[in-house]
N, C-alpha and C. Protein backbone atom coordinates (compact mmCIF):
# COMPACT_ATOMS: atom_id res chain seq x y z
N UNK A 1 3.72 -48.58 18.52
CA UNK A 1 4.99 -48.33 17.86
C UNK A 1 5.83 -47.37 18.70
N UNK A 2 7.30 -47.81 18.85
CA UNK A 2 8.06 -46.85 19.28
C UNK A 2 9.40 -46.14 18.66
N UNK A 3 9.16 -44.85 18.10
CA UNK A 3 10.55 -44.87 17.30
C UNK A 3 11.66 -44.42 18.10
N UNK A 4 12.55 -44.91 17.68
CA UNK A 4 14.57 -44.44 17.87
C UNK A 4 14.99 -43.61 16.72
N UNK A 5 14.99 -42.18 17.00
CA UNK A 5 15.48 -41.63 16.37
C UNK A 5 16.74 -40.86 16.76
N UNK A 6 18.05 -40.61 16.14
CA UNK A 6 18.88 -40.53 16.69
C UNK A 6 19.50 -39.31 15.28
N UNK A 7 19.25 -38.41 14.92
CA UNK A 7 19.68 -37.88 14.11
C UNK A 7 21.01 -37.32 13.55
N UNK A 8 22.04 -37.54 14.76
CA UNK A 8 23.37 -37.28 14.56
C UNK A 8 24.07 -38.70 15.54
N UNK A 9 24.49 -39.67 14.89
CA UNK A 9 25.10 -40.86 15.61
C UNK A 9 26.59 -40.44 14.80
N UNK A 10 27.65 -40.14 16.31
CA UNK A 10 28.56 -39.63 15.81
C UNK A 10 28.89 -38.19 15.91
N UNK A 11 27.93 -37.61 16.82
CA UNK A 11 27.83 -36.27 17.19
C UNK A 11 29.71 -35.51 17.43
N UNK A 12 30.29 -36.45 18.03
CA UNK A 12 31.46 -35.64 18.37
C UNK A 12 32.31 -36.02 17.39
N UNK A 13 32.26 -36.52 16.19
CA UNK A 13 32.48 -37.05 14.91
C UNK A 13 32.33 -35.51 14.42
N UNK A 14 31.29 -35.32 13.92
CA UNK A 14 30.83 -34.21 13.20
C UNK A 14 31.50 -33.19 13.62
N UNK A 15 31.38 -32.72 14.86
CA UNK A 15 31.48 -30.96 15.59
C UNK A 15 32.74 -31.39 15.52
N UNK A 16 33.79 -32.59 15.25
CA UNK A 16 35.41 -31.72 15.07
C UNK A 16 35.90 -32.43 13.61
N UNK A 17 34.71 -32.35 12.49
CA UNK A 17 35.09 -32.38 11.12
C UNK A 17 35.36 -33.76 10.83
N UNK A 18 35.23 -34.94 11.38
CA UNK A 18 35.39 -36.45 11.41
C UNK A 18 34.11 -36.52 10.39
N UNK A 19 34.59 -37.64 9.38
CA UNK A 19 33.59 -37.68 8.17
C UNK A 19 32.93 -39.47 8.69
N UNK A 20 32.75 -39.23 9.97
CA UNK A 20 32.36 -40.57 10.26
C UNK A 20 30.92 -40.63 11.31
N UNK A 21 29.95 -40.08 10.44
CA UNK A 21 28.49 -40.22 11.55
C UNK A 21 27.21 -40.44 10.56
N UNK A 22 26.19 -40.22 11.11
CA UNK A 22 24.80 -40.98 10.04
C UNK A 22 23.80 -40.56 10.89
N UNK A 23 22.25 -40.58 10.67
CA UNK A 23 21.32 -40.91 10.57
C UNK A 23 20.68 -41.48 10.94
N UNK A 24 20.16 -42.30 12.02
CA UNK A 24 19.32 -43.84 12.47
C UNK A 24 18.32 -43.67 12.87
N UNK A 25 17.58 -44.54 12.29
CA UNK A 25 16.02 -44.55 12.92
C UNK A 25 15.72 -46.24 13.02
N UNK A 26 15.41 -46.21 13.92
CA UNK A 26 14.64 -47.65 14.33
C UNK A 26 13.32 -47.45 14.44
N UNK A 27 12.45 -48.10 14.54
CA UNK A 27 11.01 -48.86 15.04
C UNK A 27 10.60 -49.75 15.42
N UNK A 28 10.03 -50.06 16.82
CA UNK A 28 9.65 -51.25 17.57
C UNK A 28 8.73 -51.05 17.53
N UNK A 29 7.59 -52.31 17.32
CA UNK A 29 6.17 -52.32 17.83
C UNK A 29 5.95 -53.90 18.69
N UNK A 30 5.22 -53.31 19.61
CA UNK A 30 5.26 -54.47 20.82
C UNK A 30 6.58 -55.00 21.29
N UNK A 31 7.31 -54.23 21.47
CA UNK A 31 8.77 -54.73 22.23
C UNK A 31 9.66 -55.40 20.76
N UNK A 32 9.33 -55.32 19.66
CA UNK A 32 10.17 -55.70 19.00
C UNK A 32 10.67 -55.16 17.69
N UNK A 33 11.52 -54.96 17.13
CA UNK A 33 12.32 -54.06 16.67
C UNK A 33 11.79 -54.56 15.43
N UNK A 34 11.14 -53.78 14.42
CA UNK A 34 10.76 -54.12 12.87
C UNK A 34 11.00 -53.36 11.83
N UNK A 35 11.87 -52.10 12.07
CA UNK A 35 11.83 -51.58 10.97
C UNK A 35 13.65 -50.54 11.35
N UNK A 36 14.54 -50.64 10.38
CA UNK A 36 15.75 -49.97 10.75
C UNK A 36 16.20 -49.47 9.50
N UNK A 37 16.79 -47.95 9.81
CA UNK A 37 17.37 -47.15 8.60
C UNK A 37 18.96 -46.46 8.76
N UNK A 38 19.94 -46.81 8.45
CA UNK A 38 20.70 -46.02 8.68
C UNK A 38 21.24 -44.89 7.43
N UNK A 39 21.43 -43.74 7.54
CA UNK A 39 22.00 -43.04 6.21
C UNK A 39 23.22 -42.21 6.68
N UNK A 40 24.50 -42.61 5.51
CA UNK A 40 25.43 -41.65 5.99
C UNK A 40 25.64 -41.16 4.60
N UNK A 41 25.17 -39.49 4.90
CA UNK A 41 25.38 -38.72 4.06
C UNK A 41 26.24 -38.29 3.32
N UNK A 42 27.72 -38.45 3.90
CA UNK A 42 29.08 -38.27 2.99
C UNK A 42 28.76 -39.27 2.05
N UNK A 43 29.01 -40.32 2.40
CA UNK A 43 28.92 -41.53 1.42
C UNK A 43 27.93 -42.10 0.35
N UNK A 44 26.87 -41.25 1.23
CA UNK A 44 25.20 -41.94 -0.01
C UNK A 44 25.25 -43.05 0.08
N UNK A 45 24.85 -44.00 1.21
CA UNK A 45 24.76 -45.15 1.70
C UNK A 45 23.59 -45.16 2.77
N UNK A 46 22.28 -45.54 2.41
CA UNK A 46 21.31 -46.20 2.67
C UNK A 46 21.33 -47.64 3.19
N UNK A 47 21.47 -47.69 4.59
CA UNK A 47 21.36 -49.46 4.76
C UNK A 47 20.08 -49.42 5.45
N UNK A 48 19.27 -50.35 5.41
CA UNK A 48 17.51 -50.13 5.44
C UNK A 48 17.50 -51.99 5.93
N UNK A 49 16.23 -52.23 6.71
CA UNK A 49 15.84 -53.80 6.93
C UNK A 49 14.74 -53.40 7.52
N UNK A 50 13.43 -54.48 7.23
CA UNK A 50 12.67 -54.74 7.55
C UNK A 50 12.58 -55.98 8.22
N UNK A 51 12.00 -56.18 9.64
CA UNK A 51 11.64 -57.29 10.27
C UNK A 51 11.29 -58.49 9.15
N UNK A 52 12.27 -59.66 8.98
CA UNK A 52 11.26 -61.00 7.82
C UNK A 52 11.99 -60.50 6.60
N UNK A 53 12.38 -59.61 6.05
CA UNK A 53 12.38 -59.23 4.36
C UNK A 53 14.31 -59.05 4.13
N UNK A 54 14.93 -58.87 5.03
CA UNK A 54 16.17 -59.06 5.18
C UNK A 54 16.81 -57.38 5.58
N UNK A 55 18.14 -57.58 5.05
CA UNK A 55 18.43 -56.09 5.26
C UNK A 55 19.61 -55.58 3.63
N UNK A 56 19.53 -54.53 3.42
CA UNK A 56 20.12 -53.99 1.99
C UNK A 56 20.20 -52.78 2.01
N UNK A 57 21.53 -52.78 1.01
CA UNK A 57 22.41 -51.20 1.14
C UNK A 57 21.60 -50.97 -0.67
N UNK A 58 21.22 -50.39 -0.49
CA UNK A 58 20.67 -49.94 -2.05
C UNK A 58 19.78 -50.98 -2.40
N UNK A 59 20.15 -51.63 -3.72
CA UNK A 59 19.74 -52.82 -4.18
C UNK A 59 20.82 -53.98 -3.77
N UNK A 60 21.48 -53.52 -3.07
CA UNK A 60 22.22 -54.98 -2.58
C UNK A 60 22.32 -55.86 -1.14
N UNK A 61 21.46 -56.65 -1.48
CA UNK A 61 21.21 -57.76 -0.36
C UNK A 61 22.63 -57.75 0.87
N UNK A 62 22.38 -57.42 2.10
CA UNK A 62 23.60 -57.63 2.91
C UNK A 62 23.54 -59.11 3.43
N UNK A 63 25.22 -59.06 3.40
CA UNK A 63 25.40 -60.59 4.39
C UNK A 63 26.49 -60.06 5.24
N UNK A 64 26.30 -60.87 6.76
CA UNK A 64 27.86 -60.79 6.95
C UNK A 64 28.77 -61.35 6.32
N UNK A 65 29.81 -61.12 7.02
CA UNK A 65 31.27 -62.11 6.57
C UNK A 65 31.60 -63.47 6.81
N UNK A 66 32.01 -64.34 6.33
CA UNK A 66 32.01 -65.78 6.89
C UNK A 66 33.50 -66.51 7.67
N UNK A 67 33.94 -64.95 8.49
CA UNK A 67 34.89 -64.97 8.58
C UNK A 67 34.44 -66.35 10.34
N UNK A 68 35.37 -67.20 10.54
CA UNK A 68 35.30 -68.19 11.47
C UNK A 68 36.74 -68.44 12.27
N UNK A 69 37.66 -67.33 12.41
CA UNK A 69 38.77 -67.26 13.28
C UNK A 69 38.90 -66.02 13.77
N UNK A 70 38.63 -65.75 15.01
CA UNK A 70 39.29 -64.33 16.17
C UNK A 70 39.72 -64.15 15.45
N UNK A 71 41.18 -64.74 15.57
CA UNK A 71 42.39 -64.17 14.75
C UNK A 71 42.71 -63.08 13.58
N UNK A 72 41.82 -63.76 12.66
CA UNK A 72 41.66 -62.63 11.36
C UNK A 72 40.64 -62.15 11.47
N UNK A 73 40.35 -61.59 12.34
CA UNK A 73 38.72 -60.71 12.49
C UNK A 73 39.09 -59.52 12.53
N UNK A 74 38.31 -58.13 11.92
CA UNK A 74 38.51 -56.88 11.71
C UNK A 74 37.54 -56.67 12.88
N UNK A 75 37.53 -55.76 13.88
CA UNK A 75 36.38 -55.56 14.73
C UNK A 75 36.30 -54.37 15.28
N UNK A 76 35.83 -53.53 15.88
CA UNK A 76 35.32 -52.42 16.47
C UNK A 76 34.88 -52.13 17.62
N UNK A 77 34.93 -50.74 17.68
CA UNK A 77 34.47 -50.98 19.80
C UNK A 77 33.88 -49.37 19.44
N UNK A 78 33.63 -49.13 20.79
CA UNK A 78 33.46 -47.69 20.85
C UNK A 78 33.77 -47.76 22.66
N UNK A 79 33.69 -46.45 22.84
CA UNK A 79 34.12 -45.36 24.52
C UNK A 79 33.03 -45.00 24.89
N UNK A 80 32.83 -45.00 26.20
CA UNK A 80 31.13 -44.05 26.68
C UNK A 80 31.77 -42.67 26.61
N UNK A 81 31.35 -41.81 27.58
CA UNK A 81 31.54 -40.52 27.35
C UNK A 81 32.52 -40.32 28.23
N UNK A 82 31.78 -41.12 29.53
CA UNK A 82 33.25 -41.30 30.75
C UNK A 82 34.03 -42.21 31.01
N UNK A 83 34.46 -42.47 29.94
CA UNK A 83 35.76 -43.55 29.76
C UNK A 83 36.78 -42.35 30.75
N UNK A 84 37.10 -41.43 31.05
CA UNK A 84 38.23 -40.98 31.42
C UNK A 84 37.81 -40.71 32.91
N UNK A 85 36.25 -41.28 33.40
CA UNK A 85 36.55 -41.17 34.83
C UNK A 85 36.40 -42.99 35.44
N UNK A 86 35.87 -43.41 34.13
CA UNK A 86 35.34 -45.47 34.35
C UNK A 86 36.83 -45.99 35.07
N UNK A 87 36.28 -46.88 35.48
CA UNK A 87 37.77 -48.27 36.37
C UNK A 87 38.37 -48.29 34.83
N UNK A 88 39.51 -48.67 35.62
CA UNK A 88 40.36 -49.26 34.41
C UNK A 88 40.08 -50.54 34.17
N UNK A 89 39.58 -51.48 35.15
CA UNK A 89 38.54 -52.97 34.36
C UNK A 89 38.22 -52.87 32.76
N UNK A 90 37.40 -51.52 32.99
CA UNK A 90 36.86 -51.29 31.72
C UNK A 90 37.77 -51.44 30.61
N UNK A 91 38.86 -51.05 29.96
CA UNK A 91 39.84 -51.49 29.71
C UNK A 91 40.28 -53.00 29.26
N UNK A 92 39.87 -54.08 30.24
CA UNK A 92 40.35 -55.06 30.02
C UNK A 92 40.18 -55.63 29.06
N UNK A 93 39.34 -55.77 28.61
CA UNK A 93 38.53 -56.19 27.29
C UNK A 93 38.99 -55.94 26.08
N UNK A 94 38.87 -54.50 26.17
CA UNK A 94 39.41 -54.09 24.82
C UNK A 94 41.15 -54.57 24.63
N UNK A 95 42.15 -54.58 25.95
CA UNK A 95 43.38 -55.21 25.56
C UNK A 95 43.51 -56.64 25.67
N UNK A 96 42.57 -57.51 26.18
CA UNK A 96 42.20 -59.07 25.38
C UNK A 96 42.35 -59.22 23.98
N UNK A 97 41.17 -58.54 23.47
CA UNK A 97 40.70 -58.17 22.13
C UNK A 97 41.69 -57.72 21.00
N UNK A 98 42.34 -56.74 21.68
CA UNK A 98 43.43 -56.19 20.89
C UNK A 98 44.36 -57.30 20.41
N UNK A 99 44.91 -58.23 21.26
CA UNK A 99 45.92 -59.38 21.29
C UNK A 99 45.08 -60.26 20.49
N UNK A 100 43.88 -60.65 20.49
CA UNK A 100 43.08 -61.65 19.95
C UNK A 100 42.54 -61.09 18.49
N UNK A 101 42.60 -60.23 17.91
CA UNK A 101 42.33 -60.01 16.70
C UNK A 101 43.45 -59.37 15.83
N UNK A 102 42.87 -59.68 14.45
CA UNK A 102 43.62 -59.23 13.44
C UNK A 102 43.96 -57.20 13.55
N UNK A 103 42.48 -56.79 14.01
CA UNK A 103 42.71 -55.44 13.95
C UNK A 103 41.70 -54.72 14.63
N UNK A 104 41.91 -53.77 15.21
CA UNK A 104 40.07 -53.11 16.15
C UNK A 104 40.23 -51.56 15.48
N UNK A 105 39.26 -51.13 15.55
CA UNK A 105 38.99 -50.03 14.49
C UNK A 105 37.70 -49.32 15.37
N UNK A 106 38.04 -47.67 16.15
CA UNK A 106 37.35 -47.22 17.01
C UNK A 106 36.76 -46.13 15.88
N UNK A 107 35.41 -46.45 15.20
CA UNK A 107 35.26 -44.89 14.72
C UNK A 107 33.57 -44.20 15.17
N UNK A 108 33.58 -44.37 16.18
CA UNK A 108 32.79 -43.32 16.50
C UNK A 108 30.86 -43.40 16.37
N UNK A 109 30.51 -44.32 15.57
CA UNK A 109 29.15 -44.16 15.32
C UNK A 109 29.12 -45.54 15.42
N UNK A 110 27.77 -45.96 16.74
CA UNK A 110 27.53 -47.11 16.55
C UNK A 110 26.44 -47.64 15.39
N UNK A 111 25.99 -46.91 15.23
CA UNK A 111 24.96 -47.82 13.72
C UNK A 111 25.74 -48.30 12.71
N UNK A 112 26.27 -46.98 12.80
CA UNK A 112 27.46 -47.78 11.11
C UNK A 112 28.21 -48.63 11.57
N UNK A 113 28.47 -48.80 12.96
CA UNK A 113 29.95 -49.81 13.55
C UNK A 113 28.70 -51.12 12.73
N UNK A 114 27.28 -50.87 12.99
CA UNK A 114 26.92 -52.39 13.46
C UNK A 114 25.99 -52.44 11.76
N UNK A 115 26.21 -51.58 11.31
CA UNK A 115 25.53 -51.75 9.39
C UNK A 115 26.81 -52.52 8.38
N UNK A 116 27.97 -52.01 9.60
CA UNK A 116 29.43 -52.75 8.93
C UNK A 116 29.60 -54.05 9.21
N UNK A 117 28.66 -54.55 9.84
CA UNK A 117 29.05 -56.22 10.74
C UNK A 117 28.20 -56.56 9.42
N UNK A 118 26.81 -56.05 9.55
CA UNK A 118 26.03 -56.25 8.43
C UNK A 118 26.10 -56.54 7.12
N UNK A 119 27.37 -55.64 6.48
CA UNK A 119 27.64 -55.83 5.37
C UNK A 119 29.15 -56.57 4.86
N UNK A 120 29.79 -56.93 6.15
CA UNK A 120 31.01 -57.77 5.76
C UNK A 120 31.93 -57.03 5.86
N UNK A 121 31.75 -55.75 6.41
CA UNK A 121 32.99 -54.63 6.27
C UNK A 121 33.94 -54.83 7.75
N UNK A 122 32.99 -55.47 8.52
CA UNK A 122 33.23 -55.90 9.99
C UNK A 122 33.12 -57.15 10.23
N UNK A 123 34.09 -57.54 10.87
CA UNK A 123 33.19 -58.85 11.79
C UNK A 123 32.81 -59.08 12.61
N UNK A 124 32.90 -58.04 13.91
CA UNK A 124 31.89 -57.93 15.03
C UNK A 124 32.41 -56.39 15.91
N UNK A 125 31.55 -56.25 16.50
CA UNK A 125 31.41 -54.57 17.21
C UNK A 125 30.98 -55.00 18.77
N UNK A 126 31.71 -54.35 19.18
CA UNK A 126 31.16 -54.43 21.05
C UNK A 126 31.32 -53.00 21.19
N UNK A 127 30.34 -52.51 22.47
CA UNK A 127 29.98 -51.46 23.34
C UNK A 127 29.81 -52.20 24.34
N UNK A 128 30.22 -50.81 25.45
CA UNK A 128 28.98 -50.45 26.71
C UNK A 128 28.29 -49.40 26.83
N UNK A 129 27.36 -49.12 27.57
CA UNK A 129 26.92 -47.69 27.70
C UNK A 129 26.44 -47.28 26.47
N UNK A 130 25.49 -47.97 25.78
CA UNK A 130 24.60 -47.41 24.96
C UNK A 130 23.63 -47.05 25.20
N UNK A 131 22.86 -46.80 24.13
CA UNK A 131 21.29 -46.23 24.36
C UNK A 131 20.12 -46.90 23.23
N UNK A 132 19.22 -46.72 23.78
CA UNK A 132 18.61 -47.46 22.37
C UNK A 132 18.65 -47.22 21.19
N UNK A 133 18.66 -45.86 21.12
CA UNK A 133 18.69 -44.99 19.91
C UNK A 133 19.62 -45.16 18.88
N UNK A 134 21.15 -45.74 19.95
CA UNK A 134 22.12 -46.07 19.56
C UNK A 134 21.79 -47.44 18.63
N UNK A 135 21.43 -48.24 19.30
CA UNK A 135 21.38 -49.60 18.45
C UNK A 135 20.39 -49.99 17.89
N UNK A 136 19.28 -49.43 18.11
CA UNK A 136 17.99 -49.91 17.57
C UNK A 136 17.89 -50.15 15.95
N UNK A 137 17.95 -49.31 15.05
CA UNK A 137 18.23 -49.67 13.60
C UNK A 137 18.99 -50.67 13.15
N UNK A 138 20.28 -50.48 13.77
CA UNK A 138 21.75 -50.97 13.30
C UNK A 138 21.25 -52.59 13.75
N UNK A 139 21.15 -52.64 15.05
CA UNK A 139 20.82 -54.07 15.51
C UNK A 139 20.07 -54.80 14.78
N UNK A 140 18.90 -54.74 14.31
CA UNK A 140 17.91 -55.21 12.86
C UNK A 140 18.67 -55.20 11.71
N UNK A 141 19.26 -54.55 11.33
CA UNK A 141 19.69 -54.55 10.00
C UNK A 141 21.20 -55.80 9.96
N UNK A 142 21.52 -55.30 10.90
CA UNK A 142 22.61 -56.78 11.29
C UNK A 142 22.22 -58.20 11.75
N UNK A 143 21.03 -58.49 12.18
CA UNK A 143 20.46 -59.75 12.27
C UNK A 143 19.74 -60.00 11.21
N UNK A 144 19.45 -59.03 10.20
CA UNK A 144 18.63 -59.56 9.03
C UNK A 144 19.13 -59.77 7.99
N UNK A 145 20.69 -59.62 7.89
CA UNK A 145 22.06 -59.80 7.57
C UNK A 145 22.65 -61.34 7.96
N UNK A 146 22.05 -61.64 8.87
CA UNK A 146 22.93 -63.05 9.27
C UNK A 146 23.37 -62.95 10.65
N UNK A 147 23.56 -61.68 11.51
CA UNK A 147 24.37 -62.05 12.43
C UNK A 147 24.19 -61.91 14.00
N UNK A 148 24.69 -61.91 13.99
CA UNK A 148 24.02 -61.96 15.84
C UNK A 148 24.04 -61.28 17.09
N UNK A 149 23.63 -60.63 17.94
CA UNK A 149 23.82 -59.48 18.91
C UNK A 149 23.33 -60.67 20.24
N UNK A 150 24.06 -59.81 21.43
CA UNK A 150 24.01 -60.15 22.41
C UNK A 150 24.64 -59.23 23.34
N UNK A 151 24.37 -59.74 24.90
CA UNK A 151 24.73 -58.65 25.74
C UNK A 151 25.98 -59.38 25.93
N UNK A 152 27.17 -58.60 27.22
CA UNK A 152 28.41 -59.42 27.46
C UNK A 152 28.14 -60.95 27.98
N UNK A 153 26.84 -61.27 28.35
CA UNK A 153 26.69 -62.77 29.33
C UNK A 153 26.50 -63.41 27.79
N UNK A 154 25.77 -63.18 26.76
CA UNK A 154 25.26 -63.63 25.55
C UNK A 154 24.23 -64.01 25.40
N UNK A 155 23.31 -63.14 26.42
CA UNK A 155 21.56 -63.22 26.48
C UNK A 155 20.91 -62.16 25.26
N UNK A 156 20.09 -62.75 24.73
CA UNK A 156 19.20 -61.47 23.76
C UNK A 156 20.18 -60.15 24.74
N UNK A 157 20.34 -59.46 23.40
CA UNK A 157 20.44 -57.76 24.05
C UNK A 157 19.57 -57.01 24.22
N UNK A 158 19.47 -56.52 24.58
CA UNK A 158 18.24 -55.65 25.52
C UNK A 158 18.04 -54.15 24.43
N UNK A 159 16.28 -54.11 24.38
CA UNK A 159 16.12 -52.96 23.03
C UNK A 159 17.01 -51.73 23.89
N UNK A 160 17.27 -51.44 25.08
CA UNK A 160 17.32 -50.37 25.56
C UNK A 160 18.65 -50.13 25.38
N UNK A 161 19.22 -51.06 24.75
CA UNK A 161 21.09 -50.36 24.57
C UNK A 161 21.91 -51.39 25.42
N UNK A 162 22.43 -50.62 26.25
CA UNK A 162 23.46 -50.32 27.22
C UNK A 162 24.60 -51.41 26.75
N UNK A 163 24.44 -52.84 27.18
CA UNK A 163 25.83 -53.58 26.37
C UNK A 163 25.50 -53.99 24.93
N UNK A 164 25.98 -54.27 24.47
CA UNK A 164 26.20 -54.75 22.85
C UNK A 164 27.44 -55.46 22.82
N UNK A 165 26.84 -56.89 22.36
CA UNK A 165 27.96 -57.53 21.59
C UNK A 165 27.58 -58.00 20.49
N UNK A 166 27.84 -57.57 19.11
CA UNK A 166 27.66 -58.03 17.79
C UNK A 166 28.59 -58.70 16.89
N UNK A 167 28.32 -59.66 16.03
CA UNK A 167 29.17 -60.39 14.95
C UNK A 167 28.77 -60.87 13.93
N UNK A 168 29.15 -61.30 12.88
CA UNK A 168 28.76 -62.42 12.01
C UNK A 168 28.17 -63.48 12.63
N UNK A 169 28.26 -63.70 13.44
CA UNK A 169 27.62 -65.26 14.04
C UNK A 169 28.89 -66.01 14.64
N UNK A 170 29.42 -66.54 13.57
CA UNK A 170 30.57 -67.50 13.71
C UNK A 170 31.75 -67.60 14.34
N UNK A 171 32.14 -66.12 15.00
CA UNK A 171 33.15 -65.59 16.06
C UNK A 171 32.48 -65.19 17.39
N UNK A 172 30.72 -65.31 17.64
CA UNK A 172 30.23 -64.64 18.51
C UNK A 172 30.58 -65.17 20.13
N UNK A 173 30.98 -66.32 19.90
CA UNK A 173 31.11 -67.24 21.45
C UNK A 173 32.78 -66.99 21.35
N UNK A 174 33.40 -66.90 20.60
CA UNK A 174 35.03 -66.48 20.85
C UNK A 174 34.87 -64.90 21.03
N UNK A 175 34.68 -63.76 20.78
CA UNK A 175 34.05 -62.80 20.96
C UNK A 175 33.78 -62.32 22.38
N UNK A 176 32.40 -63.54 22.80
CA UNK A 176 32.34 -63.09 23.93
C UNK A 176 33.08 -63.80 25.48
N UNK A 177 33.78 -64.05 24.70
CA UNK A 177 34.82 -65.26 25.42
C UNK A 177 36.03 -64.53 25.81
N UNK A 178 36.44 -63.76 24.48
CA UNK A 178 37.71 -62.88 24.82
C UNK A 178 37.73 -61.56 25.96
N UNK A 179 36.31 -61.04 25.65
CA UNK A 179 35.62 -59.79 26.26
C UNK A 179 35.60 -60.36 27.75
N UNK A 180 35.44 -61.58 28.36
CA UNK A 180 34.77 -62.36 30.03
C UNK A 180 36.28 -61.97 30.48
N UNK A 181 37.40 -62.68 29.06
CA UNK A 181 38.53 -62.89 30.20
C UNK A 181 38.39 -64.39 30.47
């Protein structure tokens, strides 16, 4: 067993009074991710999944959204730390994206970005420059939800972080279509 524990996701959330961070713990055993918790304490929101048994905010079963057009998609991103020394490439994506969706919404914590794909509050979340710690929970609890993660090529994502591309499913190849360019 290996845990991801990440006890402040959203760290620079917190230290300047942003009511937007949580809690995450993942667990992998044998390379594969079986057990995910996220908690954000302002809110009293428990989103929890077990490998096989699905994923749920309390007593309520999550699904994604069945949303099936870019267009009206609500979606999310996040910044590494050195976005202000990265190429401006980096960049590109997110102003694709911007033009191609209904709305992008940067807040800061990737578990909750990806407990929100989970529960329909989102319809898909991209990063770079993660960590495992970062996605390990969130990632389980959003595929046991319905939906789907991948790296930018759209190979399994890798337990160790670094790219993330997540969705409902049904926008994931427009998604990662908009992100190539």
């Amino acid at each position: 067993f290996v845990w991801f524990v990440d006890p402040l996701d959203g760290t620079t959330n917190y230290a300047h009074g942003f009511p937007r961070f949580c809690v995450s713990i993942g667990v992998e055993q044998r390379g594969q991710r079986v057990v995910g918790v996220v908690f954000d304490p302002l809110l009293g929101e428990l989103f929890e999944a077990v490998r096989g048994a699905g994923a749920w905010l309390g007593e309520r079963r999550l699904r994604v959204s069945r949303e099936d057009s870019l267009g009206r998609a609500l979606v999310a991103t996040g910044f590494a730390y050195d976005i202000h020394t990265s190429s401006p490439g980096d960049l590109d994506g997110f102003v694709r994206m911007l033009k191609s969706v209904r709305g992008i919404r940067r807040d800061g914590s990737a578990a909750l970005d990806l407990c929100y794909v989970a529960a329909g509050r989102l319809d898909a979340y991209w990063e770079t420059k993660l960590h495992a710690w970062d996605v390990a929970a969130g990632s389980l609890i959003l595929e046991e939800a319905g939906g789907r993660t991948s790296d930018l090529a759209g190979a399994p994502a890798p337990s160790s972080g670094c790219e993330l591309v997540s969705s409902n499913g049904w926008i994931h190849d427009a998604v990662l279509a908009t992100l190539r360019g």
